[in-house]
Protein backbone atom coordinates (compact mmCIF):
# COMPACT_ATOMS: atom_id res chain seq x y z
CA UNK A 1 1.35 -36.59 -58.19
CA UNK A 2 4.47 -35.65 -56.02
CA UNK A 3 6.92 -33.44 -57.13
CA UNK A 4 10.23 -33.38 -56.04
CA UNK A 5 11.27 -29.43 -54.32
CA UNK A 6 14.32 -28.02 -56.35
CA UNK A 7 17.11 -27.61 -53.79
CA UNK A 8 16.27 -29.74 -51.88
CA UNK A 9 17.58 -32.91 -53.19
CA UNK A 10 20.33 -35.41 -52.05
CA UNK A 11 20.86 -32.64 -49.39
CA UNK A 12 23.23 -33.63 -46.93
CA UNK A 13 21.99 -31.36 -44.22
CA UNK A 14 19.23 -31.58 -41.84
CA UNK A 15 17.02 -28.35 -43.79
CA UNK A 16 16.09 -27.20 -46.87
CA UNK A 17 14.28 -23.72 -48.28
CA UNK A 18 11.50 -24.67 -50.59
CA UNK A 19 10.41 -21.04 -50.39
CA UNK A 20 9.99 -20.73 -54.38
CA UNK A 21 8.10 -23.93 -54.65
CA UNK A 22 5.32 -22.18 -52.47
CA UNK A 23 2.67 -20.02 -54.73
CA UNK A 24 -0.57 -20.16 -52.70
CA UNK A 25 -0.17 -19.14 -48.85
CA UNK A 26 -3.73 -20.08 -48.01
CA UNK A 27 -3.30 -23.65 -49.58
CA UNK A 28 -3.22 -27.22 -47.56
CA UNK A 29 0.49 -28.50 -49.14
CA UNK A 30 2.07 -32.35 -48.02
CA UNK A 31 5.66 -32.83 -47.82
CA UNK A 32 7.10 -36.03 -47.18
CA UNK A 33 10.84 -36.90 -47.27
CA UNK A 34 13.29 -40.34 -47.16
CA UNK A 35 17.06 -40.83 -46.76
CA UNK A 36 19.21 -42.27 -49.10
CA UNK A 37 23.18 -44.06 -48.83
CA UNK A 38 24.34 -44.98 -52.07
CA UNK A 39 21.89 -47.38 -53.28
CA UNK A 40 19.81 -47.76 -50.46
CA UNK A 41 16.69 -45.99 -49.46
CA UNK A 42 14.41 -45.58 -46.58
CA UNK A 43 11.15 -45.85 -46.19
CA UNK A 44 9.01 -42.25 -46.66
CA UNK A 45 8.52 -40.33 -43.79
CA UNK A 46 4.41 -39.66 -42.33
CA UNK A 47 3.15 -37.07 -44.56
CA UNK A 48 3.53 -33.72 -42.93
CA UNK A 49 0.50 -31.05 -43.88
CA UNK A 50 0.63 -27.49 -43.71
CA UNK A 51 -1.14 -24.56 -44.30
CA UNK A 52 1.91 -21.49 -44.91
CA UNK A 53 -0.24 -18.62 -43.86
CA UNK A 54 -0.42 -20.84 -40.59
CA UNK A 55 2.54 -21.30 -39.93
CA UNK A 56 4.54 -18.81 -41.28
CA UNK A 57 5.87 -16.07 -38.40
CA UNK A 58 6.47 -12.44 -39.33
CA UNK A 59 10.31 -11.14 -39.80
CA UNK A 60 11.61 -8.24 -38.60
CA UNK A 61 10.88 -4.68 -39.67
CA UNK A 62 13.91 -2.50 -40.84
CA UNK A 63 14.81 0.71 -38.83
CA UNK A 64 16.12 4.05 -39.56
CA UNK A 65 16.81 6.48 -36.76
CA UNK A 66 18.17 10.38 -36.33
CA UNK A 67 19.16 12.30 -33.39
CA UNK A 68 17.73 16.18 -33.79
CA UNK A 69 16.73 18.74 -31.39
CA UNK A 70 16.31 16.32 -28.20
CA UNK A 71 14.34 13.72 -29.63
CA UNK A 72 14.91 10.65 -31.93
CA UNK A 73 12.98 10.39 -35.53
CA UNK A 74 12.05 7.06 -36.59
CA UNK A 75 10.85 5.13 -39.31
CA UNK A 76 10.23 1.70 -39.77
CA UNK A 77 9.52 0.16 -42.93
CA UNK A 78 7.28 -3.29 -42.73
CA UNK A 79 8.05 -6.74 -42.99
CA UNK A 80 9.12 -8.43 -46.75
CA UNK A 81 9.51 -4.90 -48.14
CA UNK A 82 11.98 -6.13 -50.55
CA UNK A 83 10.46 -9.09 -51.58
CA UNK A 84 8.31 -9.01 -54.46
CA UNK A 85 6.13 -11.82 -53.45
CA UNK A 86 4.34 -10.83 -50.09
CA UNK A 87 2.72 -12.97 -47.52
CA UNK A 88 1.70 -9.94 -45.33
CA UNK A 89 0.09 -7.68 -48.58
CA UNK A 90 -1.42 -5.41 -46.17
CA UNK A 91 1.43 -3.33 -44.53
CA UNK A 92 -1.01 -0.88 -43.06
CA UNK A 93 -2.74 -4.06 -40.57
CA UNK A 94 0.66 -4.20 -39.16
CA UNK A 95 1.19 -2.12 -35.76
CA UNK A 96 5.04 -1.13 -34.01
CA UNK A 97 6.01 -2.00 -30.42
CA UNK A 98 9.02 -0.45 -29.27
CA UNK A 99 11.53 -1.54 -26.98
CA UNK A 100 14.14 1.26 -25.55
CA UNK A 101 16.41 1.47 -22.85
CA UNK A 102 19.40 3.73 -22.03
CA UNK A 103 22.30 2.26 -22.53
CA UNK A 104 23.80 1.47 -19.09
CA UNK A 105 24.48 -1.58 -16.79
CA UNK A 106 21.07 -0.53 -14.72
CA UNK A 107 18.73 0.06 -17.82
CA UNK A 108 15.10 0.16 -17.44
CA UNK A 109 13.34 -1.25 -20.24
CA UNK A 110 10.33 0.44 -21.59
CA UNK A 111 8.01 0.04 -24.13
CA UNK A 112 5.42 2.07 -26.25
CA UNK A 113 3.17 1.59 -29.40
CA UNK A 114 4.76 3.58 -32.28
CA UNK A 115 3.93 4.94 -35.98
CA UNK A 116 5.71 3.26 -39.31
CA UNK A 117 7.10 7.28 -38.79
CA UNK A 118 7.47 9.10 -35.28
CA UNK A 119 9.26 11.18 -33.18
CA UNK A 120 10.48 9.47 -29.11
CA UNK A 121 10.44 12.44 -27.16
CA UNK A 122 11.25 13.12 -23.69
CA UNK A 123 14.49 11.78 -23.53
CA UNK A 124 17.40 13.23 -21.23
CA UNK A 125 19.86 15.06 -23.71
CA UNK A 126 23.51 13.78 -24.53
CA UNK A 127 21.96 10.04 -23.55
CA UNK A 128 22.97 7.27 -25.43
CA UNK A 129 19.72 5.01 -26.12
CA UNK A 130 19.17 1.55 -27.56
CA UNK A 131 15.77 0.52 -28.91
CA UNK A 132 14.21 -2.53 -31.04
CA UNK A 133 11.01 -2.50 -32.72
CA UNK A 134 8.54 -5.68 -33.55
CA UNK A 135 5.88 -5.98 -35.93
CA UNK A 136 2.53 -7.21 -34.88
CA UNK A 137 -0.52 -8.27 -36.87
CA UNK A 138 -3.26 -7.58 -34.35
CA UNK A 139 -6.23 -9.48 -36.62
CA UNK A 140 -4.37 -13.05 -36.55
CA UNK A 141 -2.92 -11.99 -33.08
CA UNK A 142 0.58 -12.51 -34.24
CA UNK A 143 3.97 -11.48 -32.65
CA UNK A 144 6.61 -10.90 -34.91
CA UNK A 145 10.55 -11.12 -34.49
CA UNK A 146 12.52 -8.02 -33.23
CA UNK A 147 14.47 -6.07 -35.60
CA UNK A 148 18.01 -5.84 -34.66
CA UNK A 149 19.48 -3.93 -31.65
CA UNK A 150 19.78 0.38 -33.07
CA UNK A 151 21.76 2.34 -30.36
CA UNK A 152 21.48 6.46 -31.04
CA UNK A 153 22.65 9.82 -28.89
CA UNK A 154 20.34 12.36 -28.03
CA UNK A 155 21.31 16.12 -28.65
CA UNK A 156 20.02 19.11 -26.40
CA UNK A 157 16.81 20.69 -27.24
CA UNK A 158 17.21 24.38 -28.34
CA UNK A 159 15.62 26.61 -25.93
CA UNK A 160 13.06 28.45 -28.08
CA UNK A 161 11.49 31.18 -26.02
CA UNK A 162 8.33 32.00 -27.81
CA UNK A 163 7.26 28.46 -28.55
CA UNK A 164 3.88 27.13 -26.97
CA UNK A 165 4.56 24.38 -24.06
CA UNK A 166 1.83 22.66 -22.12
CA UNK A 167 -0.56 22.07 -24.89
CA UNK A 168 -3.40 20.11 -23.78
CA UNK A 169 -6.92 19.62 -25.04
CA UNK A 170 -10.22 20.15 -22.86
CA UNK A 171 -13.42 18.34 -24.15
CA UNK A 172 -16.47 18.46 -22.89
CA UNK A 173 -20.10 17.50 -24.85
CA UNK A 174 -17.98 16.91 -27.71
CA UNK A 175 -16.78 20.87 -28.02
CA UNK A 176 -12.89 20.75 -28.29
CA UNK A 177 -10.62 23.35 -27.12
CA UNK A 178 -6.60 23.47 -27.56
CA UNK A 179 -4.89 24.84 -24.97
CA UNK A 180 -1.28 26.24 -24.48
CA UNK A 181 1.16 28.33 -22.30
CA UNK A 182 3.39 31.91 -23.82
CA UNK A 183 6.45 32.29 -21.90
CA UNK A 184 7.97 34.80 -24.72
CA UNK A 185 7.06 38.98 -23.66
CA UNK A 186 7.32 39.54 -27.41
CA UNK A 187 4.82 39.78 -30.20
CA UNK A 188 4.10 36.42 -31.20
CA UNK A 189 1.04 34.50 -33.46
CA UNK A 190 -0.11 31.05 -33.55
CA UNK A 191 -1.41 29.03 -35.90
CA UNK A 192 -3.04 26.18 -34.94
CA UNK A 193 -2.67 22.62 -37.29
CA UNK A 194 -4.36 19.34 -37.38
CA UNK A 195 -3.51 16.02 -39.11
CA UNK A 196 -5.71 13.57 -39.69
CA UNK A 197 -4.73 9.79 -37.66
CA UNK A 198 -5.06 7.29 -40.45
CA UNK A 199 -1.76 9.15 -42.58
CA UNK A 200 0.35 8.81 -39.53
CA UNK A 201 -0.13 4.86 -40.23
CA UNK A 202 1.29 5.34 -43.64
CA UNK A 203 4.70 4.66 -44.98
CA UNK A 204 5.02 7.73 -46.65
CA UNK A 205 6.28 11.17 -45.17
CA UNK A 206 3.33 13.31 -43.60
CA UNK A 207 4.91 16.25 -42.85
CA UNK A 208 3.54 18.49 -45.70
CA UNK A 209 -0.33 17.03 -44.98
CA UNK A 210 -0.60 18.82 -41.91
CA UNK A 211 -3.54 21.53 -41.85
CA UNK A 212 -4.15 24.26 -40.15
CA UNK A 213 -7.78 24.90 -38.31
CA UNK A 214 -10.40 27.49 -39.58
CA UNK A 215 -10.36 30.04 -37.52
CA UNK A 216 -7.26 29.30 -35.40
CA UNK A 217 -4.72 31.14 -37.92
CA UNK A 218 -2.66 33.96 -37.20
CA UNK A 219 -4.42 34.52 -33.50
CA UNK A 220 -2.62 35.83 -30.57
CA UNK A 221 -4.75 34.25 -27.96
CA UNK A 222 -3.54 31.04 -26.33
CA UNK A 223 -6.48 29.02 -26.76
CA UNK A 224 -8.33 27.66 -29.90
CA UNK A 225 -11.84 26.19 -30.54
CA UNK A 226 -11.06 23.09 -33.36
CA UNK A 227 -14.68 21.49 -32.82
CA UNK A 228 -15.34 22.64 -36.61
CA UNK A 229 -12.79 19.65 -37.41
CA UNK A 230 -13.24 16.85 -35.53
CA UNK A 231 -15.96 14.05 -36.20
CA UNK A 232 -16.07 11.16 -33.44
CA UNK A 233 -14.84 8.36 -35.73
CA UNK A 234 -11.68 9.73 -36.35
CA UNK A 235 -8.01 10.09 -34.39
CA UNK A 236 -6.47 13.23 -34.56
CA UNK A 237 -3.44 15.14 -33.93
CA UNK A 238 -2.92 18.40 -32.90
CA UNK A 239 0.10 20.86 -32.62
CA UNK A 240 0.59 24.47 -32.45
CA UNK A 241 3.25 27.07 -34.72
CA UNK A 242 4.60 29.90 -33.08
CA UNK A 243 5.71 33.18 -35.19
CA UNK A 244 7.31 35.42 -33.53
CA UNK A 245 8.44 39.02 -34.75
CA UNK A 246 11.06 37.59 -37.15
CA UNK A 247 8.78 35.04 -38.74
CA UNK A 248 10.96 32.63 -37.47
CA UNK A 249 8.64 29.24 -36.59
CA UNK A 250 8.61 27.16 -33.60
CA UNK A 251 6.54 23.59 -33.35
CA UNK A 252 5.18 22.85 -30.23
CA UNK A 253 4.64 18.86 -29.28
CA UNK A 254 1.76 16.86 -30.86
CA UNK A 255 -1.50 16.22 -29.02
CA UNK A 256 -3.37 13.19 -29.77
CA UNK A 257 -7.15 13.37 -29.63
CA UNK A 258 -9.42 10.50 -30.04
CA UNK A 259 -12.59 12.29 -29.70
CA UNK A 260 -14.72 10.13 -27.49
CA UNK A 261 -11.99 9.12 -25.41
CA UNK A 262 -10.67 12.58 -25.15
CA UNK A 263 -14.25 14.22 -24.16
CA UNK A 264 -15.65 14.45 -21.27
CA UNK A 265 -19.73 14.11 -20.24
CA UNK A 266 -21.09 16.85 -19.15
CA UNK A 267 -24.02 17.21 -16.35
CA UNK A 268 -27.85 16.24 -17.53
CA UNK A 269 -30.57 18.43 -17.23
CA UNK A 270 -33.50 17.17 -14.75
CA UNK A 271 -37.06 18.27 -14.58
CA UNK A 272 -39.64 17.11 -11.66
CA UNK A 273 -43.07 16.85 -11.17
CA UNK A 274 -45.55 14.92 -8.85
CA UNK A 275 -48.42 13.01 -8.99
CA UNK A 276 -50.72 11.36 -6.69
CA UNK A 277 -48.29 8.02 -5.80
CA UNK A 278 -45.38 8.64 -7.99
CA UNK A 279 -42.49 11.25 -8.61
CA UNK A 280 -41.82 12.07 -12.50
CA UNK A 281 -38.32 12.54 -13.31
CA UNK A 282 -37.44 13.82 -16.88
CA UNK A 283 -33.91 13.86 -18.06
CA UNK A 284 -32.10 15.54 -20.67
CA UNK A 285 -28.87 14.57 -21.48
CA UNK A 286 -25.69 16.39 -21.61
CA UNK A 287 -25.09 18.60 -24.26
CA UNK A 288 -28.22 21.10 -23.89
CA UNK A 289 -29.57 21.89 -27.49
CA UNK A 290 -27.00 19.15 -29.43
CA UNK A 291 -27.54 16.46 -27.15
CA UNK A 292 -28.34 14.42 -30.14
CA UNK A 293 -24.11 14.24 -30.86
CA UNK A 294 -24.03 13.01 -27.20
CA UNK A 295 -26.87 10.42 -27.44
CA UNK A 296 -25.37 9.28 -30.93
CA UNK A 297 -22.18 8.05 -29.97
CA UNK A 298 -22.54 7.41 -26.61
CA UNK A 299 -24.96 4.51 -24.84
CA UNK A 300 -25.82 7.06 -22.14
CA UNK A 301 -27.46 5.41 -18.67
CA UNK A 302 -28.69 7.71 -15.87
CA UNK A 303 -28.01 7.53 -11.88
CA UNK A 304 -30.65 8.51 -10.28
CA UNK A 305 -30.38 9.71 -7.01
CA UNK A 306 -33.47 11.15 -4.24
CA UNK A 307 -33.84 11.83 -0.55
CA UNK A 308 -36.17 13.00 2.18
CA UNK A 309 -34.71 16.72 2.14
CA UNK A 310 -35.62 16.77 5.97
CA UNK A 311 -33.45 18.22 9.13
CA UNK A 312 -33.68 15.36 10.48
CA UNK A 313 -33.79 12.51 8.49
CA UNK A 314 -31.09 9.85 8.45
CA UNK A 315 -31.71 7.83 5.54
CA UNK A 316 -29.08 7.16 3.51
CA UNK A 317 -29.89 8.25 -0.18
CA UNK A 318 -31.45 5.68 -2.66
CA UNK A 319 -30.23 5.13 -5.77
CA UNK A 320 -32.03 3.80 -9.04
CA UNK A 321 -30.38 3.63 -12.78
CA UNK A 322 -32.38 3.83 -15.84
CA UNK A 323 -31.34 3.76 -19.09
CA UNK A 324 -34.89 5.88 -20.65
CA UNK A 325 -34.75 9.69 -20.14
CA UNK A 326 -37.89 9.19 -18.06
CA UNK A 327 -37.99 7.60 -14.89
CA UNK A 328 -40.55 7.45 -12.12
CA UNK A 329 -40.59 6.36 -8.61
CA UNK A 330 -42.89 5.03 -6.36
CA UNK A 331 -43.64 4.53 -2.31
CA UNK A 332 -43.69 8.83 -1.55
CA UNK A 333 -44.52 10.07 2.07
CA UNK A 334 -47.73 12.09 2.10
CA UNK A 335 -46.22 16.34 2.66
CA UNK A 336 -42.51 15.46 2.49
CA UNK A 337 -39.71 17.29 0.22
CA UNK A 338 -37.73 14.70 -2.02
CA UNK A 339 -34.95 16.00 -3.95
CA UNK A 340 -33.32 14.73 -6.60
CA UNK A 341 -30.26 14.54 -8.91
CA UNK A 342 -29.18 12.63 -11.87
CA UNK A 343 -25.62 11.63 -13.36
CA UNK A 344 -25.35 10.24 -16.84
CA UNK A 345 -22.53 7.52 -17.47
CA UNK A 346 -21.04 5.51 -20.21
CA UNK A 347 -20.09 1.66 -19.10
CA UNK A 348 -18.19 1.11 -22.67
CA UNK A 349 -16.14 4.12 -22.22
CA UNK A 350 -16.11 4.05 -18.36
CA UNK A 351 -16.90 7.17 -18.24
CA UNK A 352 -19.31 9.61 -15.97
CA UNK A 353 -20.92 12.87 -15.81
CA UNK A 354 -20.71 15.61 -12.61
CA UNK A 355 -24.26 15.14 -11.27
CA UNK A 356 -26.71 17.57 -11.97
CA UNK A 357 -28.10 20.45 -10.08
CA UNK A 358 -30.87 19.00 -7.09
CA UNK A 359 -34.56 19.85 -8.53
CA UNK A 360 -36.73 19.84 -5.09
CA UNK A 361 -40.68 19.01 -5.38
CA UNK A 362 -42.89 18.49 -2.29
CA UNK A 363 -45.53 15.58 -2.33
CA UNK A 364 -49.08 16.78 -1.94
CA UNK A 365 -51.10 15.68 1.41
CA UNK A 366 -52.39 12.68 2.63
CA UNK A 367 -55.67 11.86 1.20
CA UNK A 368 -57.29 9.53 3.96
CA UNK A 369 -58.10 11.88 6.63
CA UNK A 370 -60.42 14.35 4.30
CA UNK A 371 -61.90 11.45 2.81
CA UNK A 372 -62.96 10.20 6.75
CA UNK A 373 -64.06 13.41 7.59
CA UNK A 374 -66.53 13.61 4.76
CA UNK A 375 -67.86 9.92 5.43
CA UNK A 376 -68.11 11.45 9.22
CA UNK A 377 -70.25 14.40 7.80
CA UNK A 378 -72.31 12.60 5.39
CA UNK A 379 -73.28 9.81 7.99
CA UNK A 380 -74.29 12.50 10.94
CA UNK A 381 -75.82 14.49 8.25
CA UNK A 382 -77.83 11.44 7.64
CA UNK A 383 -78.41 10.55 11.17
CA UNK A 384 -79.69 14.33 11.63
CA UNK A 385 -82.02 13.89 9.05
CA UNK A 386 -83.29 10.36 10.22
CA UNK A 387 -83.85 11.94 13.95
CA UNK A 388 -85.47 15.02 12.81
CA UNK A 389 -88.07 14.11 9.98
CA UNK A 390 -90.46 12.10 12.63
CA UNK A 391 -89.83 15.16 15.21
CA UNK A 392 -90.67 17.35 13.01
CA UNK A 393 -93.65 15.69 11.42
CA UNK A 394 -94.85 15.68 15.23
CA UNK A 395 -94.65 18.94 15.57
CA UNK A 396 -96.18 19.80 12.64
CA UNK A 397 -99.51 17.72 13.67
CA UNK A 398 -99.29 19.14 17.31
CA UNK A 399 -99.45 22.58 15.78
CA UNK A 400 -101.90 21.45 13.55
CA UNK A 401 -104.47 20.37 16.85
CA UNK A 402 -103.47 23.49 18.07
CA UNK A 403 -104.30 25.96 15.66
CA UNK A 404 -107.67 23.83 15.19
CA UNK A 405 -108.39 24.16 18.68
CA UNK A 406 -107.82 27.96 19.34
CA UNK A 407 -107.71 29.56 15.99
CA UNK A 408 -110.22 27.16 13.92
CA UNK A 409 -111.31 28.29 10.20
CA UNK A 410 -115.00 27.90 10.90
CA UNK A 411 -117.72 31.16 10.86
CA UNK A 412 -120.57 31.27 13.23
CA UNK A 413 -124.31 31.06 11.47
CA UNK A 414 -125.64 34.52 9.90
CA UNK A 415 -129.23 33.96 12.20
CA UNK A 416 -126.76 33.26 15.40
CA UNK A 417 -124.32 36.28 14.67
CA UNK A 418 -127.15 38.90 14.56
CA UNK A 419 -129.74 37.14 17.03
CA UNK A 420 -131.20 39.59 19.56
CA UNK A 421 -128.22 42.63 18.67
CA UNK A 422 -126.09 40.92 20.50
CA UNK A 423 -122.14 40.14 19.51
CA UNK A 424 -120.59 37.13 20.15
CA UNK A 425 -116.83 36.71 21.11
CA UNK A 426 -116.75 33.28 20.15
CA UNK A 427 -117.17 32.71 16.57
CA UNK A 428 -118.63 29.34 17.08
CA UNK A 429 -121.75 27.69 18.48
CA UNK A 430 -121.37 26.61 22.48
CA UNK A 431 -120.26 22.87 23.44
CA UNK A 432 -124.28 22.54 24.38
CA UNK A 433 -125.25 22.48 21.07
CA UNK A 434 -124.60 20.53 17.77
CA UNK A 435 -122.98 22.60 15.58
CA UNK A 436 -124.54 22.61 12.02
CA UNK A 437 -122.16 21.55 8.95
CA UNK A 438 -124.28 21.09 6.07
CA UNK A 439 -127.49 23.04 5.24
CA UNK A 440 -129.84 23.66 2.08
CA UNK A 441 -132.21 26.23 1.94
CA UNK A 442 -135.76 25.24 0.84
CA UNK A 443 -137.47 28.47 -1.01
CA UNK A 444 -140.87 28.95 -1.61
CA UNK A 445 -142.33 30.52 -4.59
CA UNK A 446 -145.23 32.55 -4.10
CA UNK A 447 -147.35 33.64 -7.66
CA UNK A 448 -150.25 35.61 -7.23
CA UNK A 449 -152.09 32.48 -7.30
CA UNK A 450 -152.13 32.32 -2.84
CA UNK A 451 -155.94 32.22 -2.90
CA UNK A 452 -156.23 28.33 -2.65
CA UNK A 453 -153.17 28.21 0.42
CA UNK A 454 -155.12 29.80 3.98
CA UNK A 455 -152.63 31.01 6.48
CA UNK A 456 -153.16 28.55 9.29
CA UNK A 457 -151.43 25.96 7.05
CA UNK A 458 -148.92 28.69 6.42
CA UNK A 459 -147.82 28.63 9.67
CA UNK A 460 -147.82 24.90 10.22
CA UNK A 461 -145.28 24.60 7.48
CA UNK A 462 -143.50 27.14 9.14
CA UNK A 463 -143.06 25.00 12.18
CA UNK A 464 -142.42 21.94 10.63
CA UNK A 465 -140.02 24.10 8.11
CA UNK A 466 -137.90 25.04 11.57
CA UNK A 467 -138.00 22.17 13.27
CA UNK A 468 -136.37 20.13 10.28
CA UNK A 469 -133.75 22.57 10.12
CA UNK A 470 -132.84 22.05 13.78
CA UNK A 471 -132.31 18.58 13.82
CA UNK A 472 -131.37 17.91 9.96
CA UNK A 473 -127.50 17.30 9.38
CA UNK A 474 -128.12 18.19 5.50
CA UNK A 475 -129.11 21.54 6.11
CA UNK A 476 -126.77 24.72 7.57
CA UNK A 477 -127.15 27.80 9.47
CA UNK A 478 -127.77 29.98 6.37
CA UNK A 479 -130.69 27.66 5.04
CA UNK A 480 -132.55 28.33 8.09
CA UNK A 481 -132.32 31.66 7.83
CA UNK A 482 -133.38 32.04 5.12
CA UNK A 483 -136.43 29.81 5.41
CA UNK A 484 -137.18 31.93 8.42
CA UNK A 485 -136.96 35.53 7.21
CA UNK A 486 -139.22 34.29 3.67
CA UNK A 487 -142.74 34.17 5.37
CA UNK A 488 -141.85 36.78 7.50
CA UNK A 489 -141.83 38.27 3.23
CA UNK A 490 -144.90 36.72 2.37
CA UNK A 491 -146.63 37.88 5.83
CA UNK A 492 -145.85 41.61 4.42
C-alpha cells in the first residue's frame, strides 16, 4: 500500500517537501526512496519511520517593533500564523525569549522572557538596539528558531513631573500594598489599575482591560491597599495614573506581582507553658486572626529555638524544627529560665519568617530532695514511736506500783475504824496482820420463840461466831461487825 508523494518524483535534487502529503502529526508514517537512470533502478532504500510531531522543530515567530517615549513596544505573533493547517494549535503554550544588544562593536548580549505584547524599558535614549526573539514550547521542552535580526532607535523619555516613580509593592501575610514616590508640588490624584496575568499572554491588545482597584480611585495619598484583588493563584500587574490639575494623565511603570512570591512571612505567635519533665510550646502562625490564608497556601515548618536564659551560661542555643503547631521538649534543669522563640519557613518557596518575640517560663523545683526529707521524717517518726511505746508502757506500770503502794484504793474495816475512839492515819490494817478481802455476814433471826435457846449456848456461838470470822478468807471486816454488834441486840 505505498503511495508515491506528489512532488517528489524523478526529482533530480537531493530533497523534496512532502508537507501536503502529511494529515496526521501524531501518526507513525514510512518513507522509503530509490534512484533511477533511464531504465535502470536501484534497489529501495531501509524504510525510514517517523513520527512529525517528533520531529518537527518550531519556526520563527514574526516581530513588530516601535520606538515611543524611551522604550520599545513589541509584539510577536506565534509560529505558523499564516498557515491554515497548524502543528502548534495552542499558541498560548508557547513562551518568548528575547535576545537584545546595542548595536556596537562591544555589545553585551542580554536576554529576558517576554509577552506575545510588551514594552523593553530601561534603555539609554537615542540608542540604536538590535534584538531577536525565539519561541519555546516549555511542555515538550522545545527550542525554536530565532526570528530574524530587528534593529530599532530609542527616543528620549518626556520628563513628566507629576507622574509616580519608584512604585514597588510590600507584602506581608498576604496583605498587599502599592507604593510610589510624588515629585510634582501641584495638585495631583492617582488612580490605581490592575490587569489580570493570563491576558498579557494573549495575542490580542490589552490595553483597554486594565482595571482600576476599589478603593484606590481618585486618592491623593501615595500608597494603596489592593489586597481586595488579589487571590494567590493568579499573576498580576500593577501600575499607577497620575492626574494632575489639567487632567492631563501620566502612566507610571508596571509592577508585577505573583502573590506568593511577592509576600513575605510574617513572625508566629508563641505561647509557653511547663510541666513536670517537659516544656509546651504552642505556635500560631503568621497572619494573627487569617492565618488560615497563610496555612492554605503555604507548607509552613517552624524553627524552634530555646536557651538557659542564665548570666552565665555558655551554651550555644539548640535548635529543633517541627512541622505541627505544637511542639514539646524534653531533658529541663530543675529552677532554670528557658526562653524561647520560633521562626516559620517555607522550603518550596525558600522563604522565612523574622523570629518571634522570646516567651520566658521558669521550670518548677527539683522534686528529689522534698521527697527524701519526708522518707527522713516518716522513718524517725517511726523510730520515735518504736523507742517510746515500751518506755512508756514502763512507765505506765511503774506508776501503776506506785500509786498502789502509797495511794492504794482499799478502806480500812468499819469495827477497826471506830475501835476504842481512836483514828487511824493509815487507812489499812498493819503488815502484822492479814488483811481481810472477802467477808459474809451471818444474821441471826430472833422470833419471840427464844424460850427453848439458854444463854450459855448464846455465848458459845458467839465465840465460835468470832473466831471464824478471824481466820475465814470468805468473810470481811463488815460481816464481823455485824455479827458482833447483833447479840450485843439480843442481850438488850
Amino acid at each position: 500500500e505505498w503511495k508515491e508523494l506528489p512532488g517528489c518524483q524523478k526529482v533530480t535534487h537531493m530533497e523534496c517537501d512532502f508537507s501536503s502529503a502529511i494529515t496526521e502529526y501524531y501518526d507513525k508514517h514510512h518513507v522509503r526512496l530509490r534512484a533511477e537512470r533511464r531504465e535502470e533502478v536501484s534497489p529501495w532504500s531501509s524504510i525510514f519511520e517517523m513520527t512529525p510531531y517528533d520531529i518537527a522543530h518550531i519556526s520563527a515567530p514574526g516581530i513588530e517593533l516601535q520606538s515611543i517615549n524611551g522604550v520599545i513596544k513589541i509584539k510577536v505573533s506565534p509560529p505558523e500564523a499564516n498557515q491554515v493547517q497548524k502543528m502548534w494549535i495552542d499558541d498560548l503554550s508557547f513562551k518568548y525569549n528575547l535576545v537584545i544588544w546595542e548595536n556596537s562593536s562591544n555589545a553585551e548580549f542580554s536576554n529576558q522572557s517576554i509577552f506575545p505584547t510588551d514594552i523593553i524599558d530601561g534603555l539609554a535614549p537615542d540608542t540604536t538596539y538590535c534584538l531577536k526573539v525565539q519561541a519555546i514550547h516549555p511542555w515538550e521542552a522545545k527550542e525554536g528558531l530565532f526570528s530574524p535580526v530587528h534593529c530599532v532607535k530609542t527616543t528620549r523619555k518626556a520628563n513628566v513631573l507629576f507622574c509616580a516613580t519608584n512604585v514597588s509593592v510590600l507584602a506581608l501575610n498576604m496583605k498587599f500594598h502599592l507604593h510610589w514616590n510624588n515629585q510634582y508640588k501641584q495638585h495631583v490624584s492617582y488612580n490605581v489599575q490592575y490587569l489580570i496575568g493570563y491576558l498579557k499572554k494573549s495575542y490580542d491588545d490589552y490595553s483597554r482591560k486594565w482595571l482600576n482597584v476599589p478603593g484606590c480611585e481618585n486618592i491623593t495619598d501615595t500608597q494603596c491597599n489592593f489586597s481586595s484583588v488579589i487571590t494567590p493563584s493568579g499573576i498580576f500587574y500593577l501600575r499607577v495614573q497620575a492626574m494632575n490639575e489639567y487632567n492631563k494623565p501620566c502612566l507610571s511603570n508596571e509592577v508585577k506581582v505573583d502573590p506568593l512570591v511577592t509576600n513575605e512571612i510574617g513572625p508566629p505567635g508563641v505561647k509557653v507553658d511547663i510541666s513536670d519533665v517537659l516544656l509546651h510550646i504552642q505556635i500560631y502562625p503568621p497572619g494573627g486572626s487569617e492565618s488560615e490564608v497563610m496555612s492554605n497556601h503555604y507548607d509552613l515548618s517552624y524553627r524552634v529555638l530555646y536557651w538557659e536564659n542564665s548570666s552565665n551560661n555558655e551554651e550555644e542555643i539548640k535548635m529543633k524544627e517541627i512541622k505541627q503547631t505544637i511542639g514539646t521538649i524534653s531533658d529541663l534543669t530543675p529552677s532554670t529560665l528557658y526562653c524561647v522563640k520560633v521562626q516559620a519557613f517555607s522550603k518550596a518557596y525558600n522563604k522565612s519568617s523574622p523570629f518571634s518575640k522570646e516567651e520566658c517560663i521558669k521550670t518548677p523545683g527539683d522534686k528529689i530532695l522534698p521527697l527524701i526529707i519526708l522518707a527522713t521524717f516518716v522513718t524517725a517518726l517511726i523510730a520515735v514511736l518504736l523507742v517510746a511505746a515500751p518506755l512508756v508502757f514502763a512507765l505506765y506500770q511503774a506508776y501503776n506500783k506506785i500509786k498502789y503502794v502509797f495511794f492504794p484504793s482499799c478502806q480500812p474495816p468499819l469495827n477497826i475504824e471506830g475501835f476504842g475512839g481512836q483514828l487511824f492515819n493509815s487507812p489499812c490494817l498493819s503488815t502484822t496482820e492479814e488483811p481481810i478481802e472477802n467477808c459474809s455476814i451471818i444474821e441471826t433471826i430472833i422470833t419471840e420463840e427464844l424460850n427453848q435457846i439458854d444463854f450459855k449456848d448464846y455465848k458459845h456461838s458467839k465465840q465460835s461466831s468470832r473466831d471464824s470470822g478471824n481466820y475465814s478468807n470468805d468473810d470481811d471486816t463488815s460481816g464481823s461487825k455485824a455479827s458482833e454488834e447483833t447479840p450485843e441486840k439480843e442481850i438488850v
